[in-house]
Protein backbone atom coordinates (compact mmCIF):
# COMPACT_ATOMS: atom_id res chain seq x y z
CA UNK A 1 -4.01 -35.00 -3.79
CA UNK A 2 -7.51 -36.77 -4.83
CA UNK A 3 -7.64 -40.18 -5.36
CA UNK A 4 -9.42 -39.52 -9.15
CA UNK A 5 -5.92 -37.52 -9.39
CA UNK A 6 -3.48 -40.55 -9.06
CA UNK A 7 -5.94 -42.69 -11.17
CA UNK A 8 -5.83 -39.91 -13.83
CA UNK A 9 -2.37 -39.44 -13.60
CA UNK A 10 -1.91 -43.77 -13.79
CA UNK A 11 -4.17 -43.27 -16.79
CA UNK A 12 -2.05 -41.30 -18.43
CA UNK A 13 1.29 -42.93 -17.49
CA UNK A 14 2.66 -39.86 -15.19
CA UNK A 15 3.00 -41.97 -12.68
CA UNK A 16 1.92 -45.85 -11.82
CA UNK A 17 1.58 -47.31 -8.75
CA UNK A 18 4.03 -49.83 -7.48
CA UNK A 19 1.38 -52.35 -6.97
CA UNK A 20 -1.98 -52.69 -7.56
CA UNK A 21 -4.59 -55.11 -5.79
CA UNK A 22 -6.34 -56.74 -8.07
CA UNK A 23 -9.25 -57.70 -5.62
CA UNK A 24 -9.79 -54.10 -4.21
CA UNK A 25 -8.63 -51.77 -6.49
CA UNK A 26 -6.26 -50.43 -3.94
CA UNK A 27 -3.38 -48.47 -5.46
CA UNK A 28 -0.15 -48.64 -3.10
CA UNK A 29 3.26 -45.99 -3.82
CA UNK A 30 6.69 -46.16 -2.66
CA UNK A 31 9.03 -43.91 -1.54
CA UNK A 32 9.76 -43.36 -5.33
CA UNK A 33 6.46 -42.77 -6.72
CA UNK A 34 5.86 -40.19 -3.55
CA UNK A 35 8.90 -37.68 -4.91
CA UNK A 36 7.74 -38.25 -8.55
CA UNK A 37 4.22 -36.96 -7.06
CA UNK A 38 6.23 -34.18 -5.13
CA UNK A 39 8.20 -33.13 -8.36
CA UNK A 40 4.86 -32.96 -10.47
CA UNK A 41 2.99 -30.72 -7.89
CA UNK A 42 6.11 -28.61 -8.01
CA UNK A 43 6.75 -27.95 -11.92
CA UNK A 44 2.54 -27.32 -11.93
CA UNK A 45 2.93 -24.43 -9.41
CA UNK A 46 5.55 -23.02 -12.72
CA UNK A 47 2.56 -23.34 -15.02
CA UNK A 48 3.95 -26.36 -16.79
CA UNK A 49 1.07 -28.96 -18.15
CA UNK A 50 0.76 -32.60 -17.48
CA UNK A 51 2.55 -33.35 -21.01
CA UNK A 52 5.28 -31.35 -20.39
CA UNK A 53 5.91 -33.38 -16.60
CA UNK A 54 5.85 -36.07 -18.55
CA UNK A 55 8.38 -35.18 -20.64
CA UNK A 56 10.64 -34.02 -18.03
CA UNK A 57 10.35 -36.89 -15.82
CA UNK A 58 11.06 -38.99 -18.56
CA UNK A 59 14.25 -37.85 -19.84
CA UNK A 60 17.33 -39.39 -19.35
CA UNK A 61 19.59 -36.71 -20.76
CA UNK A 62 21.03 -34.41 -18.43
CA UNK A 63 21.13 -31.86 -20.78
CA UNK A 64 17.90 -31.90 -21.96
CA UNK A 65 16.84 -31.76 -18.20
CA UNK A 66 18.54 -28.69 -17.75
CA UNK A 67 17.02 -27.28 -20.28
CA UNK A 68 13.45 -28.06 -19.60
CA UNK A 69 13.88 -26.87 -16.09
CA UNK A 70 15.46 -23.46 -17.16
CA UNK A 71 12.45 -23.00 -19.19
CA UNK A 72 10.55 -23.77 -16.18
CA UNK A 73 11.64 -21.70 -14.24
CA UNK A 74 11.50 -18.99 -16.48
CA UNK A 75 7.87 -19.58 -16.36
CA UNK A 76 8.17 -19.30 -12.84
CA UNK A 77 9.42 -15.87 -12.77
CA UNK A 78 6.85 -14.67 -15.22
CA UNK A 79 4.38 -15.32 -12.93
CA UNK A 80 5.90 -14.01 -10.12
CA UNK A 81 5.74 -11.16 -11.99
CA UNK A 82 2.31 -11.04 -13.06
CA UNK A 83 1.34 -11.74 -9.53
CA UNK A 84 3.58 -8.80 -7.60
CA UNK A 85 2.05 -6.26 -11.01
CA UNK A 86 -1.53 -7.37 -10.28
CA UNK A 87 -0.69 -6.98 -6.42
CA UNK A 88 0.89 -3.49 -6.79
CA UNK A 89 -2.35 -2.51 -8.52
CA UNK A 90 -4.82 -4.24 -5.97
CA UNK A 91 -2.74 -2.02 -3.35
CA UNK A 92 -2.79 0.80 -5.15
CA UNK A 93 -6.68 0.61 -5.94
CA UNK A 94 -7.62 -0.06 -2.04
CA UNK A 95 -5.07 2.67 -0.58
CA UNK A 96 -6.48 5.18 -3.35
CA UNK A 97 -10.14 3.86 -2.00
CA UNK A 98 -9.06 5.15 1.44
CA UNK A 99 -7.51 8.14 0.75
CA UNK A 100 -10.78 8.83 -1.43
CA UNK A 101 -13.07 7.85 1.88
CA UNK A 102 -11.11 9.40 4.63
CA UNK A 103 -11.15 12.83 2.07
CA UNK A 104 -15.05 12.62 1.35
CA UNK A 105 -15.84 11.87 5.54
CA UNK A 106 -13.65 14.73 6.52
CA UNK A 107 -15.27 17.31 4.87
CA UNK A 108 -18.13 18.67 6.52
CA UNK A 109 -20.29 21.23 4.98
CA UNK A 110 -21.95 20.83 1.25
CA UNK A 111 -19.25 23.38 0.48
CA UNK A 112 -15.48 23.64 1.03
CA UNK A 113 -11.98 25.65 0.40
CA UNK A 114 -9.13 23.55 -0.42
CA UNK A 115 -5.49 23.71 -1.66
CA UNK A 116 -4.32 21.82 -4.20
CA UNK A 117 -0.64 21.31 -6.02
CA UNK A 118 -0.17 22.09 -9.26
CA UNK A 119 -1.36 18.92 -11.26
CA UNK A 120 -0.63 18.16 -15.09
CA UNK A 121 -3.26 16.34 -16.81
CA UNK A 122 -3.77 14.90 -20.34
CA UNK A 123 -7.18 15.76 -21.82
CA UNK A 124 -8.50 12.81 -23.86
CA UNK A 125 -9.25 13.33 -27.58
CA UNK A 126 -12.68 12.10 -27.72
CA UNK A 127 -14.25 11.05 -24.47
CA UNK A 128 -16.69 13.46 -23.18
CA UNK A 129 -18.64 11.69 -19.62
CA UNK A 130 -17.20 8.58 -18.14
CA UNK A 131 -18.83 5.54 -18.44
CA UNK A 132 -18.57 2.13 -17.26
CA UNK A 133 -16.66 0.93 -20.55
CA UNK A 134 -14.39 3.68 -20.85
CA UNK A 135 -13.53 4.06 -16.85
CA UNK A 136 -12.55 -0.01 -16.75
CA UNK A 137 -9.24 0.46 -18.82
CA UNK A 138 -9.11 4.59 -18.98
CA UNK A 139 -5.46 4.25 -18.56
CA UNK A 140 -5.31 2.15 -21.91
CA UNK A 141 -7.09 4.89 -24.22
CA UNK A 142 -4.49 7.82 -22.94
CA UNK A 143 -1.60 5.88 -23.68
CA UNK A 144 -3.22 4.96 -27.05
CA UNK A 145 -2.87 9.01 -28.06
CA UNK A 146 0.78 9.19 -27.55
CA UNK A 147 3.50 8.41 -29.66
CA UNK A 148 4.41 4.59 -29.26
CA UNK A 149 8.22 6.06 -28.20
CA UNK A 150 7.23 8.13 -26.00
CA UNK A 151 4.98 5.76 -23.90
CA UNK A 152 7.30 4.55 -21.11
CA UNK A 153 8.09 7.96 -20.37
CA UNK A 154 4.35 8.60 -18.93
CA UNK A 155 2.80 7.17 -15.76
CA UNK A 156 -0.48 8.50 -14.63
CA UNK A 157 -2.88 8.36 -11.67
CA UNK A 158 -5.17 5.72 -11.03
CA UNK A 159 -7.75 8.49 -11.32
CA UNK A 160 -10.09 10.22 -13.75
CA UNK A 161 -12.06 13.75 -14.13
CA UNK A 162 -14.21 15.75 -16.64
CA UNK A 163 -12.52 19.29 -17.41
CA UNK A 164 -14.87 21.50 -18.97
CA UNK A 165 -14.54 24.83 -20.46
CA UNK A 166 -17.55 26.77 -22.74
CA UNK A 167 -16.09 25.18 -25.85
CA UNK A 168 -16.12 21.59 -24.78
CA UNK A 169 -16.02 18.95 -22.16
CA UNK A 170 -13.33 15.93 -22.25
CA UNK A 171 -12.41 12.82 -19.75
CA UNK A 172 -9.12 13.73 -18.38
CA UNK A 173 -6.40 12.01 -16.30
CA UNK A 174 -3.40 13.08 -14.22
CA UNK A 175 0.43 12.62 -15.02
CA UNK A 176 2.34 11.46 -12.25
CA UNK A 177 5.14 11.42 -15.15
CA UNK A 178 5.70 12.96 -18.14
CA UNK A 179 8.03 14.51 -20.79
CA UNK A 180 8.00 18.11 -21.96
CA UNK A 181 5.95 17.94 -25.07
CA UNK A 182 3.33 19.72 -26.23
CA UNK A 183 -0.48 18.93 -25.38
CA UNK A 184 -0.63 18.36 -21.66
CA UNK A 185 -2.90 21.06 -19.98
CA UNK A 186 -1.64 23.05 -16.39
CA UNK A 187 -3.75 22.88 -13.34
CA UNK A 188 -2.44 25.87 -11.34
CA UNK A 189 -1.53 25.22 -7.82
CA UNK A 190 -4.24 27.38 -5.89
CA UNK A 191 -7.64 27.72 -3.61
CA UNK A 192 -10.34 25.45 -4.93
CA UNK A 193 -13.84 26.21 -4.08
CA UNK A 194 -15.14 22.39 -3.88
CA UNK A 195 -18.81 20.08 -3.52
CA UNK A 196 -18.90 16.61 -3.66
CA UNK A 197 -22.01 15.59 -5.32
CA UNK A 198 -23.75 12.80 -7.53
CA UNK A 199 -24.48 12.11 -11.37
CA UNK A 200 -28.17 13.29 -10.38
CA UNK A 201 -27.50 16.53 -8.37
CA UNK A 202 -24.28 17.52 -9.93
CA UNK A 203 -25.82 19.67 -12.15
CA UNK A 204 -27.55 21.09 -9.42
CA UNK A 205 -24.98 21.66 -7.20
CA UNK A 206 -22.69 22.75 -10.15
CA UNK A 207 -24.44 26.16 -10.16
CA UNK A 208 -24.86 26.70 -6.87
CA UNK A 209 -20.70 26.70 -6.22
CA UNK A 210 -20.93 28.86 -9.31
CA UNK A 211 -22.99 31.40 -7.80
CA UNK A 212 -20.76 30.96 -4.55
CA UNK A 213 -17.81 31.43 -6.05
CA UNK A 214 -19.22 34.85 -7.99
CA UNK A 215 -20.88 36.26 -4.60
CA UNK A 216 -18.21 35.62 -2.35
CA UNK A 217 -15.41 35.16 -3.78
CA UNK A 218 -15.53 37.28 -6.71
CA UNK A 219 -14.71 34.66 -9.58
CA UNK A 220 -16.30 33.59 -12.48
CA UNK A 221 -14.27 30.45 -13.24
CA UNK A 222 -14.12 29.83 -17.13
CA UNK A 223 -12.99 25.55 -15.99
CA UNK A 224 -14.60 23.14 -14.56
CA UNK A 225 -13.36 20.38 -12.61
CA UNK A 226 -15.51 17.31 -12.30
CA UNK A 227 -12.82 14.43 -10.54
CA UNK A 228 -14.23 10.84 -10.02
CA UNK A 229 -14.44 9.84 -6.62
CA UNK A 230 -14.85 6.14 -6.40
CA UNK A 231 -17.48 4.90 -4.00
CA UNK A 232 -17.47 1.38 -4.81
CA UNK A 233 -16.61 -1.27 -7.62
CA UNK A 234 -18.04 0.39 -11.19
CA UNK A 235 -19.77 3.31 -8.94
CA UNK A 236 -18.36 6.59 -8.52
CA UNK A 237 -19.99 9.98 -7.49
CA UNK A 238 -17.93 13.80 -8.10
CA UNK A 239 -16.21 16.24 -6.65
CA UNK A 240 -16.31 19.73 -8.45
CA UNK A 241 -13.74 21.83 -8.16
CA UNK A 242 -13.48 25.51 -9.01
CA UNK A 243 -10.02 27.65 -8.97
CA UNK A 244 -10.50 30.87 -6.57
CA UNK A 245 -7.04 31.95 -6.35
């Protein structure tokens, strides 16, 4: 604790010294003043201001003690809260990071075969390409286009994609839960003929795969996968996938 603390806190009345000397300025605290500094850097750790210390260390009534600790503490467990939600997420975000990395650095070759479960997305009803506004809080505009009751019956990835057809091309994101309602759209589990690429070559490498998948495998794919990979905070590149079988 800073000595311009305890002089703001004696300006204030939150808590005085014992004594004072008058020749150096010296402020001196007793055992008493010591736990009243204890208790205040206690009940600020539960988000309570100085005003509100004050008012708790300066009751006399037991019950209204009581009270102002309950709320307190209340306080207390709403951060706690906060803080294990926003370190959930943080874990989440890094462990997807890895699982992202270690994926990209073990495939070798610009072009590769892999299987993937079936996955049930949600296509949104507007967004086309991602972008740095609408990849921030993605999660926020898909739960905005379902009914308000239905909400806490979805949970979805902590990634994104572009599914494109001929007809059209929409931002899409994959339900880890969901009810059975109408709307959702069915990845088949299957073969995927896959490239990781960039937002400069994906074009590029787009029709290449499609003329791989045609020559060799004998598909003409009528979707297009485009799934976000995430190479660093606001950066991302792709990974196109195509269903073979």
């Amino acid at each position: 604790m800073t000595s311009e603390t305890l002089r703001h806190y004696d300006r204030i009345g939150l808590v005085k010294p014992c004594h004072k000397d008058e020749q150096t300025g010296y402020r001196y605290y007793s055992d008493q003043e010591l736990v009243q500094l204890q208790t205040i850097e206690l009940l600020k750790t539960m988000d309570l201001n100085l005003m509100e210390i004050k008012d708790i260390l300066q009751q006399n009534e037991l019950l209204r003690i009581i009270a102002l600790l309950k709320q307190a503490e209340k306080k207390a467990d709403e951060k706690i809260a906060r803080l294990q939600y926003a370190k959930s997420r943080i874990k989440r975000a890094y462990t997807n990071y890895e699982n992202k990395l270690n994926s990209v650095d073990n495939q070798n070759g610009e072009f590769f075969v892999k299987h993937l479960s079936e996955r049930v997305i949600m296509l949104s009803d507007k967004l086309e390409y991602p972008t740095i506004k609408n990849l921030w809080n993605y999660h926020n505009h898909f739960y905005k286009q379902i009914e308000e009751e239905l909400q806490p019956q979805f949970l979805f990835e902590d990634m994104a994609g572009m599914f494109t057809t001929p007809e059209k091309t929409r931002l899409f994101t994959i339900c880890l839960k969901y009810p059975s309602i109408e709307g959702l759209t069915i990845l088949p589990e299957g073969n995927y003929l896959c490239a990781n690429c960039t937002e400069e070559n994906k074009d590029m490498v787009l029709q290449k795969l499609l003329q791989k998948a045609k020559t060799e495998f004998g598909v003409c794919p009528d979707v297009v996968l485009h799934c976000i990979v995430i190479v660093g905070v606001l950066q991302w590149n792709y990974q196109i996938q195509l269903l073979i079988q």
